[in-house]
PDB file of N, CA and C in Angstrom:
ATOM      1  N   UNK A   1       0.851  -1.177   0.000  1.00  0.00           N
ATOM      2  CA  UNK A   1       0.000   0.000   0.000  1.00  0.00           C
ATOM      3  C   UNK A   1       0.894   1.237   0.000  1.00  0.00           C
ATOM      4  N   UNK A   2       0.675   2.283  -0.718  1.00  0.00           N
ATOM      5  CA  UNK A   2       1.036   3.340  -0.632  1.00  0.00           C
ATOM      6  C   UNK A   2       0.659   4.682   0.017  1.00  0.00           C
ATOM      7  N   UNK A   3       1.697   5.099   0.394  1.00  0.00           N
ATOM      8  CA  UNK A   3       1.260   6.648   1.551  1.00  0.00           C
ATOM      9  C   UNK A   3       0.632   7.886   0.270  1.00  0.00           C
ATOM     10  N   UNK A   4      -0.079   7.967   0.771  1.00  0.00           N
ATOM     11  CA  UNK A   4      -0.481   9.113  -0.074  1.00  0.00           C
ATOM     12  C   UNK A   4      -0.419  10.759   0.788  1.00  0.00           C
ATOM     13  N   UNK A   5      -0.721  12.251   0.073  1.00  0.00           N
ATOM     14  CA  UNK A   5      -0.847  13.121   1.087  1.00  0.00           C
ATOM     15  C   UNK A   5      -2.111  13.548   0.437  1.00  0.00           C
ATOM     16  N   UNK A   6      -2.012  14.833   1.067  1.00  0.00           N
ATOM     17  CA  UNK A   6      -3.696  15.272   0.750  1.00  0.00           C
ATOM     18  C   UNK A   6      -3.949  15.512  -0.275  1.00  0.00           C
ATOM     19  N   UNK A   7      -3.006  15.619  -1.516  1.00  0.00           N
ATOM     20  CA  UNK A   7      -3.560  15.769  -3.246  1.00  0.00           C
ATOM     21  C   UNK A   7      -3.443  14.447  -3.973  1.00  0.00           C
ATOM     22  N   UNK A   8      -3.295  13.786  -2.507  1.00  0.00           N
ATOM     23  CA  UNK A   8      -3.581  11.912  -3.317  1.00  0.00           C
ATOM     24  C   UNK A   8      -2.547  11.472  -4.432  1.00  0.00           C
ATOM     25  N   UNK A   9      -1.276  12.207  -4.260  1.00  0.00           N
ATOM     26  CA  UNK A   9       0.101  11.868  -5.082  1.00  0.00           C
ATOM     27  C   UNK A   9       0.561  10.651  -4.400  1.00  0.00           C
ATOM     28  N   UNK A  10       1.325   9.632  -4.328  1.00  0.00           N
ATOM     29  CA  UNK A  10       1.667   8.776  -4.280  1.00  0.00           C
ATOM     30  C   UNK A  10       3.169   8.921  -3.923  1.00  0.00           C
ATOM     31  N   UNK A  11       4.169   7.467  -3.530  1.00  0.00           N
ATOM     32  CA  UNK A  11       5.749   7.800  -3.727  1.00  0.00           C
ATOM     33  C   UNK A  11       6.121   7.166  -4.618  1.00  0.00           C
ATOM     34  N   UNK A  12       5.373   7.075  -5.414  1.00  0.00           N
ATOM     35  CA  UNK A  12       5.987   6.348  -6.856  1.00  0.00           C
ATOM     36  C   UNK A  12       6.150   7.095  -7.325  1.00  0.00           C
ATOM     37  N   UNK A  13       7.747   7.192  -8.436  1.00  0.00           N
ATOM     38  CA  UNK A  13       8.341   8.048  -9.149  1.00  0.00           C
ATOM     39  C   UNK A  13       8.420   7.435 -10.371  1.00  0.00           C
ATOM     40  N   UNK A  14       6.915   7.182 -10.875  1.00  0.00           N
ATOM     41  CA  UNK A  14       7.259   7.136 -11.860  1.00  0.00           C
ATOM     42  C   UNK A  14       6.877   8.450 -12.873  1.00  0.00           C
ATOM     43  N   UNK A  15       6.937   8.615 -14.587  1.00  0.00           N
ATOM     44  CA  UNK A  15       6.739   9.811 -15.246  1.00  0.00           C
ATOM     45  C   UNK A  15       5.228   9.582 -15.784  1.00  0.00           C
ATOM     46  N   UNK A  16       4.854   9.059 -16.006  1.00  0.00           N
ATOM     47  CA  UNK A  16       3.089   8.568 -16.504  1.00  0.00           C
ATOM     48  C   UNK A  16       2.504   8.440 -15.408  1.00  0.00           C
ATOM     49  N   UNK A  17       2.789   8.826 -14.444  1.00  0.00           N
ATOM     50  CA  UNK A  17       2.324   8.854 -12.666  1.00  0.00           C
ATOM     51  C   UNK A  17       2.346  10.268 -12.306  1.00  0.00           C
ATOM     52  N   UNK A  18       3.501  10.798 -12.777  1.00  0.00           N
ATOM     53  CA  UNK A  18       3.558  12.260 -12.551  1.00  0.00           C
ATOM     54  C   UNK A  18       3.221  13.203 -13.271  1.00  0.00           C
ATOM     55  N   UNK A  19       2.935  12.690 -14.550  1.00  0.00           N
ATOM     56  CA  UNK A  19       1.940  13.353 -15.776  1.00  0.00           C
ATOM     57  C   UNK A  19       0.628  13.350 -15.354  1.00  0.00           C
ATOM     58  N   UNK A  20      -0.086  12.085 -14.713  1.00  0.00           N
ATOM     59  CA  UNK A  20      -1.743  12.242 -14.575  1.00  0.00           C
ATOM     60  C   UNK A  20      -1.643  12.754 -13.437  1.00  0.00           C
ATOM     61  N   UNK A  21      -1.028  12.573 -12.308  1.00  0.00           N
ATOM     62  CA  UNK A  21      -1.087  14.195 -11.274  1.00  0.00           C
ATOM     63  C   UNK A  21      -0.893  15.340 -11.377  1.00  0.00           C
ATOM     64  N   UNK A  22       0.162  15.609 -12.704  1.00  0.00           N
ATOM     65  CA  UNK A  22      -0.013  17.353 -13.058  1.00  0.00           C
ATOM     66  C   UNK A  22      -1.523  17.137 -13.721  1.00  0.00           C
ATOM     67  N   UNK A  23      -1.710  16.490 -14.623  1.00  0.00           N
ATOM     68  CA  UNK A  23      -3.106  16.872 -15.495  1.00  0.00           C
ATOM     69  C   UNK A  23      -3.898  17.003 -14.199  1.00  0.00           C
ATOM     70  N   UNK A  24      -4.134  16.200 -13.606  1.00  0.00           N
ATOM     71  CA  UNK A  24      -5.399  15.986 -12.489  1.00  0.00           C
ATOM     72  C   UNK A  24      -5.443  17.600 -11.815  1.00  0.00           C
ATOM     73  N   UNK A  25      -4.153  18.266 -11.208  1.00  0.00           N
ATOM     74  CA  UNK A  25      -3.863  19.390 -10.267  1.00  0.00           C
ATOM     75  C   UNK A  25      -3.775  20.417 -11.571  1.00  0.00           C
ATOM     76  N   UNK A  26      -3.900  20.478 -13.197  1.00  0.00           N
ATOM     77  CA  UNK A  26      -4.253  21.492 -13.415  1.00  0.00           C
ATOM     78  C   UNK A  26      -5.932  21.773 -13.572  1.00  0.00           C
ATOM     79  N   UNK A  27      -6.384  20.724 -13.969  1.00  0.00           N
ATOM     80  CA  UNK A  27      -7.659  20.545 -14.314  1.00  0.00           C
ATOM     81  C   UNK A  27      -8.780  20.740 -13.336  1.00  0.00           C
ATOM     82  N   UNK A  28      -8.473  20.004 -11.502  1.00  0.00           N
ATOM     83  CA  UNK A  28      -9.211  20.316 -10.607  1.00  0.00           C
ATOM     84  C   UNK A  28      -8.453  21.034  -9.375  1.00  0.00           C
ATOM     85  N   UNK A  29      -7.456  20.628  -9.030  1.00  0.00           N
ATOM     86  CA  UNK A  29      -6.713  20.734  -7.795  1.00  0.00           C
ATOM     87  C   UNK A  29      -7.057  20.018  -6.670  1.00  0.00           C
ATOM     88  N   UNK A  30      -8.562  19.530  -6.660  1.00  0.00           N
ATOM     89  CA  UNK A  30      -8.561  19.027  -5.685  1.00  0.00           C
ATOM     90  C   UNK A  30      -9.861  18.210  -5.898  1.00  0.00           C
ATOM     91  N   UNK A  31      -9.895  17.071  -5.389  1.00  0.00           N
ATOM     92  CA  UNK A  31     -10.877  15.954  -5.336  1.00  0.00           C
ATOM     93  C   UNK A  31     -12.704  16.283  -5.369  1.00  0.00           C
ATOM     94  N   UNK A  32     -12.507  17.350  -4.912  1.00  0.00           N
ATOM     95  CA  UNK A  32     -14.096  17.976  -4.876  1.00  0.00           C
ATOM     96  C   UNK A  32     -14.392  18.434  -5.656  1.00  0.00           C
ATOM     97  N   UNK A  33     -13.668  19.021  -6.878  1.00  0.00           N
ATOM     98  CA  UNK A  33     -13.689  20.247  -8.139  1.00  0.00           C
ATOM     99  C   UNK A  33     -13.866  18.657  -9.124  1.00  0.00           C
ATOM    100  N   UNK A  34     -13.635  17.285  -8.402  1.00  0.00           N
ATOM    101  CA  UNK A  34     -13.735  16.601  -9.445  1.00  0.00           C
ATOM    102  C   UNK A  34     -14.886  16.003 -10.094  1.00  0.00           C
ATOM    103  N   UNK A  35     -15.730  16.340 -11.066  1.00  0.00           N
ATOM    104  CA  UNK A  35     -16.727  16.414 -11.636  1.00  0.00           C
ATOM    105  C   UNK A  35     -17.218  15.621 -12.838  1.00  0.00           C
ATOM    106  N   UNK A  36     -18.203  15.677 -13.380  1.00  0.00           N
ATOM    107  CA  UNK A  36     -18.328  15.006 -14.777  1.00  0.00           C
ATOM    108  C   UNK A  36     -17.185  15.935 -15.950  1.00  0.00           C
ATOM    109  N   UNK A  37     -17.645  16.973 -15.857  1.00  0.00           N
ATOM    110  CA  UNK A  37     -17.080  17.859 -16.776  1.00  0.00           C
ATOM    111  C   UNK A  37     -15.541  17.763 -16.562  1.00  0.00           C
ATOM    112  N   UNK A  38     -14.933  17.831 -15.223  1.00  0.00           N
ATOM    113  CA  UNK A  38     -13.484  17.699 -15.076  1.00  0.00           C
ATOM    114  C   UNK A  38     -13.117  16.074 -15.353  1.00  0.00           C
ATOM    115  N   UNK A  39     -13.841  15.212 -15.343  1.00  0.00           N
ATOM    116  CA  UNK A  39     -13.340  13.547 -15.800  1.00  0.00           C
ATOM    117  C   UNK A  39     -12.764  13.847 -17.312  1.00  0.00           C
ATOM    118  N   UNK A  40     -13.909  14.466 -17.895  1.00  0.00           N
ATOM    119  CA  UNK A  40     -13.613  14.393 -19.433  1.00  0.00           C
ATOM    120  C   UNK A  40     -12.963  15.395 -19.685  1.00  0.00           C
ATOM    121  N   UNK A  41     -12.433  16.207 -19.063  1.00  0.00           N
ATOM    122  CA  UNK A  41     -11.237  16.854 -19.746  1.00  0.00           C
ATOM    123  C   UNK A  41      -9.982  16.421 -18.983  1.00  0.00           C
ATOM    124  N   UNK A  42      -9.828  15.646 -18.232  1.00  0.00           N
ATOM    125  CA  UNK A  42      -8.994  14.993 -17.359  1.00  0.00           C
ATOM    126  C   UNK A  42      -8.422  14.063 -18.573  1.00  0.00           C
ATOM    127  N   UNK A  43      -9.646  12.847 -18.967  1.00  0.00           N
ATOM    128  CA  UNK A  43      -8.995  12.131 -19.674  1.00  0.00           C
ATOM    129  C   UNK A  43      -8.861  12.318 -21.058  1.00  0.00           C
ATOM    130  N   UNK A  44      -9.378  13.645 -21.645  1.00  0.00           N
ATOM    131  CA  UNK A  44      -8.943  14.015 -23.008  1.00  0.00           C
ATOM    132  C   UNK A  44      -7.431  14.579 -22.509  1.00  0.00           C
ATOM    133  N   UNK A  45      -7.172  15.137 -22.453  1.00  0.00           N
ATOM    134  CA  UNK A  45      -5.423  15.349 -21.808  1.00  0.00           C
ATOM    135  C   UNK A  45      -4.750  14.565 -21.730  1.00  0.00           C
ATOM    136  N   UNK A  46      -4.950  13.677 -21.075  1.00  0.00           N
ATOM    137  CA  UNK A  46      -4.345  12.256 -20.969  1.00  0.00           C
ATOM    138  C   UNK A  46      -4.025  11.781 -22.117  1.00  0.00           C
ATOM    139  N   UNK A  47      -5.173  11.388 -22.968  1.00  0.00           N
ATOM    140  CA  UNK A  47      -5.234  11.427 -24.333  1.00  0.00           C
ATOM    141  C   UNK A  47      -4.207  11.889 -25.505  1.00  0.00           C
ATOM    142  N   UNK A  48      -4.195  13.213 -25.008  1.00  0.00           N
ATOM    143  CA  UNK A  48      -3.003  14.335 -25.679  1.00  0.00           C
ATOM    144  C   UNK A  48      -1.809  13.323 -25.565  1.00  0.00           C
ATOM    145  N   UNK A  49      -1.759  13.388 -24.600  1.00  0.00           N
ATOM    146  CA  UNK A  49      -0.504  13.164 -23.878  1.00  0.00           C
ATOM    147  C   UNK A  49      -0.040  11.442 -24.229  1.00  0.00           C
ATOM    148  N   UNK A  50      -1.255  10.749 -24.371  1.00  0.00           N
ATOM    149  CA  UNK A  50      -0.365   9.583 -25.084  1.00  0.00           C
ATOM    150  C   UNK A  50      -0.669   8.249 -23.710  1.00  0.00           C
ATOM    151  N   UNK A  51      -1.271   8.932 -22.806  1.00  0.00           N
ATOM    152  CA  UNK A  51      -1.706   7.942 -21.230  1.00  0.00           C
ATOM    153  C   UNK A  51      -2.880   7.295 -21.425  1.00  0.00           C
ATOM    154  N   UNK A  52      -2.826   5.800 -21.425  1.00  0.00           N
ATOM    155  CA  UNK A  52      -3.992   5.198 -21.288  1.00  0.00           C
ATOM    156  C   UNK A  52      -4.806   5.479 -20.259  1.00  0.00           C
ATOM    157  N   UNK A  53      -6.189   6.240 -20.879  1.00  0.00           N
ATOM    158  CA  UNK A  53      -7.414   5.880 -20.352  1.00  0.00           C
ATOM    159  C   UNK A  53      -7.563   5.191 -18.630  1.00  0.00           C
ATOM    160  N   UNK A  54      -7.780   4.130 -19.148  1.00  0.00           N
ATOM    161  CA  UNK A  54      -8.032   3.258 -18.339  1.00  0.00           C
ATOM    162  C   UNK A  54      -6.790   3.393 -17.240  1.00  0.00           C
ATOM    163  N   UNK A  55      -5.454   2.821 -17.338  1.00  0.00           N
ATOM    164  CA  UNK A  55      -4.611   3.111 -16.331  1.00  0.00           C
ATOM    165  C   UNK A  55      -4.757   4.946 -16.012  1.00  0.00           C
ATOM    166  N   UNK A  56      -4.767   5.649 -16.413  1.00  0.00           N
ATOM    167  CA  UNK A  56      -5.689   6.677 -15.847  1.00  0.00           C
ATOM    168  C   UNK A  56      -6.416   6.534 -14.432  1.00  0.00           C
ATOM    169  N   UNK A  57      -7.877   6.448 -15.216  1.00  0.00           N
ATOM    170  CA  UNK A  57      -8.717   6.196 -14.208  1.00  0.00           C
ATOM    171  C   UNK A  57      -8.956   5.277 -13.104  1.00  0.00           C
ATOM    172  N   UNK A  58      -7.681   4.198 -13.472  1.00  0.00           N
ATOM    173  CA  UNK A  58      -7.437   3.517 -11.762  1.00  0.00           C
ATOM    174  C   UNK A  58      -6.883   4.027 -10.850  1.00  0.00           C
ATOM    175  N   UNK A  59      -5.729   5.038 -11.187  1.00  0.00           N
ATOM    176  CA  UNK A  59      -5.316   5.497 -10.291  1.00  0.00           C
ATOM    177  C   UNK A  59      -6.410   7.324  -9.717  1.00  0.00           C
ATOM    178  N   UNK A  60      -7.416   7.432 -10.139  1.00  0.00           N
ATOM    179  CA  UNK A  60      -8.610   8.045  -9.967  1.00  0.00           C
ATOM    180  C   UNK A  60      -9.247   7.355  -9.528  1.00  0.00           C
ATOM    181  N   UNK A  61      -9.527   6.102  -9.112  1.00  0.00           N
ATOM    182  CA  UNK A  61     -10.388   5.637  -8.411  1.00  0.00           C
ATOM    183  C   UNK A  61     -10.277   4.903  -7.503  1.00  0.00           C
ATOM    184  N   UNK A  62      -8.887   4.839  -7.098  1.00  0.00           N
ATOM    185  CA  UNK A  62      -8.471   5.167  -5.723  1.00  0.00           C
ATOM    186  C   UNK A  62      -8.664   6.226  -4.382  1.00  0.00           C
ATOM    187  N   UNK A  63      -9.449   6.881  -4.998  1.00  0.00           N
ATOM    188  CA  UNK A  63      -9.660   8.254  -4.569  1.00  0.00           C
ATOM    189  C   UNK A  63     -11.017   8.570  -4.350  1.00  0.00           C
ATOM    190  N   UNK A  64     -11.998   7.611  -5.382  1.00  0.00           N
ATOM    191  CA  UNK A  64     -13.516   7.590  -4.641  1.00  0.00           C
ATOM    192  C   UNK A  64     -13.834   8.147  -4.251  1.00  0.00           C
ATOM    193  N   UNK A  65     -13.399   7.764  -2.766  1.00  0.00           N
ATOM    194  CA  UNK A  65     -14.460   8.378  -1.310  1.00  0.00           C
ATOM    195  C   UNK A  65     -14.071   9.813  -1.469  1.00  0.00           C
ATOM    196  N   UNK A  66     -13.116  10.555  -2.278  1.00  0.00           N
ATOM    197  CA  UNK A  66     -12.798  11.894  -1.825  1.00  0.00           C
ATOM    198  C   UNK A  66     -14.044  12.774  -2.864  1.00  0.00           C
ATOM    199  N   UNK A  67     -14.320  11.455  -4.081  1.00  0.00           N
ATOM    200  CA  UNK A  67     -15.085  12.405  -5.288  1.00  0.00           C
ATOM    201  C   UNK A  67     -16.145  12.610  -4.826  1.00  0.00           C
ATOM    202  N   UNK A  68     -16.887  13.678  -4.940  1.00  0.00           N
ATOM    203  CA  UNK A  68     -18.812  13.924  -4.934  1.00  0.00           C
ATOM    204  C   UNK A  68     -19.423  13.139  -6.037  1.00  0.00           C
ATOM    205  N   UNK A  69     -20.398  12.579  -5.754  1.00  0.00           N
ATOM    206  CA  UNK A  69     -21.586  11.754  -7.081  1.00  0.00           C
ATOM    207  C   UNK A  69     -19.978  10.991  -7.796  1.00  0.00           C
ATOM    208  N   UNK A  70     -19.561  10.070  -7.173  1.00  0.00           N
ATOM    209  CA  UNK A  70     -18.376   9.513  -7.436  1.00  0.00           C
ATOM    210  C   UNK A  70     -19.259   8.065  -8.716  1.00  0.00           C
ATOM    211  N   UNK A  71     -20.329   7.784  -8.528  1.00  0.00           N
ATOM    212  CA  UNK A  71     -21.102   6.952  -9.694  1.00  0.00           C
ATOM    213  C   UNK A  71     -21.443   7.523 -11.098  1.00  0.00           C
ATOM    214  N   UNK A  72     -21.664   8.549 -10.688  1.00  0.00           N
ATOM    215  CA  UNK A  72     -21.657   9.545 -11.901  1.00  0.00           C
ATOM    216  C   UNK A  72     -20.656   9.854 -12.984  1.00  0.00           C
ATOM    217  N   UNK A  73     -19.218  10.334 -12.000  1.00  0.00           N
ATOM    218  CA  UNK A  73     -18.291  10.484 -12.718  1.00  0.00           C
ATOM    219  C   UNK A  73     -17.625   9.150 -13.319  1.00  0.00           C
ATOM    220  N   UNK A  74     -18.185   8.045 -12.684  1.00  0.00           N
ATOM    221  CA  UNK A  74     -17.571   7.164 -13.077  1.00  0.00           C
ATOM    222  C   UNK A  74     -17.997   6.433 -14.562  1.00  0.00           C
ATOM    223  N   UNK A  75     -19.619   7.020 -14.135  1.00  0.00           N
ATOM    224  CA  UNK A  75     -20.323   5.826 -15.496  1.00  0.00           C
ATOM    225  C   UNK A  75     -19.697   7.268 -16.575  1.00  0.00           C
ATOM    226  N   UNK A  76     -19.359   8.176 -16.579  1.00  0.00           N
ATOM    227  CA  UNK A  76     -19.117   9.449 -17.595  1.00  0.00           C
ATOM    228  C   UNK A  76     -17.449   8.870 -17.524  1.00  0.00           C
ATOM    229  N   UNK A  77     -16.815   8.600 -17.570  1.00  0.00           N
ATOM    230  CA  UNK A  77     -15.652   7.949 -17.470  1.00  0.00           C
ATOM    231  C   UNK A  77     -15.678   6.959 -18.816  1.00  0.00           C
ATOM    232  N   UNK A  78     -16.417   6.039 -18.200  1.00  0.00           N
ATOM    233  CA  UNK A  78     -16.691   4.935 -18.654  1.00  0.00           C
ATOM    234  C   UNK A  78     -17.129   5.050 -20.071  1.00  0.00           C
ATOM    235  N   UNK A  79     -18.263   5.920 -20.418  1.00  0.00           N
ATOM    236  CA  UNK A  79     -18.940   6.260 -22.089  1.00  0.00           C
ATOM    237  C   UNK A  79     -17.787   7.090 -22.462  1.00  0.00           C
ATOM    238  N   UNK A  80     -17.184   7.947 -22.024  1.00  0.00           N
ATOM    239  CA  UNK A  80     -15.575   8.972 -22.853  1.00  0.00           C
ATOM    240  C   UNK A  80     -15.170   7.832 -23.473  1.00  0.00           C
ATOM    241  N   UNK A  81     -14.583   6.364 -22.235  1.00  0.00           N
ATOM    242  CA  UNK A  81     -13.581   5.537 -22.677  1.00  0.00           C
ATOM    243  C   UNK A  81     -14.272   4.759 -24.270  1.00  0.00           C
ATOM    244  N   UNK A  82     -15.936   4.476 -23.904  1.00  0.00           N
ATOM    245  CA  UNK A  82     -16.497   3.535 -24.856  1.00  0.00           C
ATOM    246  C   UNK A  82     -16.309   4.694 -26.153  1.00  0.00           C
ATOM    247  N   UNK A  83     -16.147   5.533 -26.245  1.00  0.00           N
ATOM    248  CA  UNK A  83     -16.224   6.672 -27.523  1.00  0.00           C
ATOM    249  C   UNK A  83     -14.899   6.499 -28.105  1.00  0.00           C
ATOM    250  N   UNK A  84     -13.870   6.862 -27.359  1.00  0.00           N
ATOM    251  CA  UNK A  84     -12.437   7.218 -27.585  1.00  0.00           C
ATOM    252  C   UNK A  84     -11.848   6.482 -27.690  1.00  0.00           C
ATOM    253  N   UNK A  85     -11.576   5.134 -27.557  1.00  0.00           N
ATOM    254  CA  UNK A  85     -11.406   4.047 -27.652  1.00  0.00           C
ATOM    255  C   UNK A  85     -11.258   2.901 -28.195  1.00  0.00           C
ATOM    256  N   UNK A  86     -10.728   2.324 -28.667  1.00  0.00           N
ATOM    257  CA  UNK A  86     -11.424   1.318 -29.479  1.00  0.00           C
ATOM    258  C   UNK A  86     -11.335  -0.113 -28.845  1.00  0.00           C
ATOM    259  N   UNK A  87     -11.010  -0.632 -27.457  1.00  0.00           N
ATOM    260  CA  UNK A  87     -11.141  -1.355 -26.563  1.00  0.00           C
ATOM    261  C   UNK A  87     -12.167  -1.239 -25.900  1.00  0.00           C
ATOM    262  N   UNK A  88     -12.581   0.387 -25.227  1.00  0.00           N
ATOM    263  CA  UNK A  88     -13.354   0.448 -24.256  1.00  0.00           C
ATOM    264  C   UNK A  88     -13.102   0.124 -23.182  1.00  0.00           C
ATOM    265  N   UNK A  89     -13.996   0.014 -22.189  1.00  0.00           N
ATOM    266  CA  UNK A  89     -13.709  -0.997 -20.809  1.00  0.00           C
ATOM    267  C   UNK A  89     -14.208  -1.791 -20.361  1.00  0.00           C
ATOM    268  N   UNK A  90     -13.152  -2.390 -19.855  1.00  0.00           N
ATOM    269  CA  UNK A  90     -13.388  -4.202 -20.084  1.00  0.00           C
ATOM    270  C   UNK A  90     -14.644  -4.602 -18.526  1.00  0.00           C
ATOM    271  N   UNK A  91     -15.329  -3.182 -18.519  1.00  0.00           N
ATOM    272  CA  UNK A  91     -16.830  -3.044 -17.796  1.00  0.00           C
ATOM    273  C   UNK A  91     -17.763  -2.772 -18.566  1.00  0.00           C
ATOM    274  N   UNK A  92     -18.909  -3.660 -18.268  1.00  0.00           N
ATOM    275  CA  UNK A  92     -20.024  -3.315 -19.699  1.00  0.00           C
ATOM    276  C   UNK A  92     -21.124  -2.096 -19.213  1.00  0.00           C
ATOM    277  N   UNK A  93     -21.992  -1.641 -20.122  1.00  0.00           N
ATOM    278  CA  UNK A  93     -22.892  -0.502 -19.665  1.00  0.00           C
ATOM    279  C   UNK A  93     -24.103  -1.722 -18.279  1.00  0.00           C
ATOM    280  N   UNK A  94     -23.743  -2.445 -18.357  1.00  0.00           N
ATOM    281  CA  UNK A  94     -24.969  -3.096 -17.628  1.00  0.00           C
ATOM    282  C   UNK A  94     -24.343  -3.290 -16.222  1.00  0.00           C
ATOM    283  N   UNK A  95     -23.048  -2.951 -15.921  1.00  0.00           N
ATOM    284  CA  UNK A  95     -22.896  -2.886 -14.549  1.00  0.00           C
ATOM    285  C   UNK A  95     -23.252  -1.374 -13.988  1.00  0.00           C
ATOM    286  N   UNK A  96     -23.873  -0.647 -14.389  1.00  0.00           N
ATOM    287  CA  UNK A  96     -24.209   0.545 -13.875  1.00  0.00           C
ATOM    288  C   UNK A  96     -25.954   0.854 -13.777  1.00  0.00           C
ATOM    289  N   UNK A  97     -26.383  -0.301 -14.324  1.00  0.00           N
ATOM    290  CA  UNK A  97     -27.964  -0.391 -14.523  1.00  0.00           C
ATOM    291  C   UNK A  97     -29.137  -0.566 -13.339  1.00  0.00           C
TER     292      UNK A  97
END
């Protein structure tokens, strides 16, 4: 398990670790600003940038309990990935039903 601090950074050094925490801290700064609207520009950036999606949003959903309407942002997560994608996620629309 890893120590985290209060912007939910990690001590892993890695650079695709430290890319989706700058995107994340320009986009919201903080877990509460994190929204439908901030998911999808979270993971269009990512995008830019060449970061899978999905490894993305695991390390975002570690963080859950910190998001508001954390089901929300998630199933909006989830349709970005089914759009942008051409894998999708390997979660179907019927686990959110």
């Amino acid at each position: 398990m890893h120590n985290h601090n209060q912007h939910g950074k990690t001590n892993i050094d890695s650079p695709i670790q430290a890319s989706i925490e700058q995107i994340w801290q320009n986009i919201c700064g903080g877990w509460d600003q994190f929204n439908q609207s901030a998911v999808q520009d979270f993971l269009s950036q990512c995008e830019e940038k060449g970061i899978d999606s999905q490894f993305a949003m695991s390390w975002i959903e570690k963080f859950k309990d910190k998001i508001p309407d954390w089901q929300t942002v998630s199933k909006v997560s989830l349709e970005w990935m089914n759009q942008h994608t051409s894998a999708g996620s390997p979660l179907s629309n019927e686990t959110f039903k």
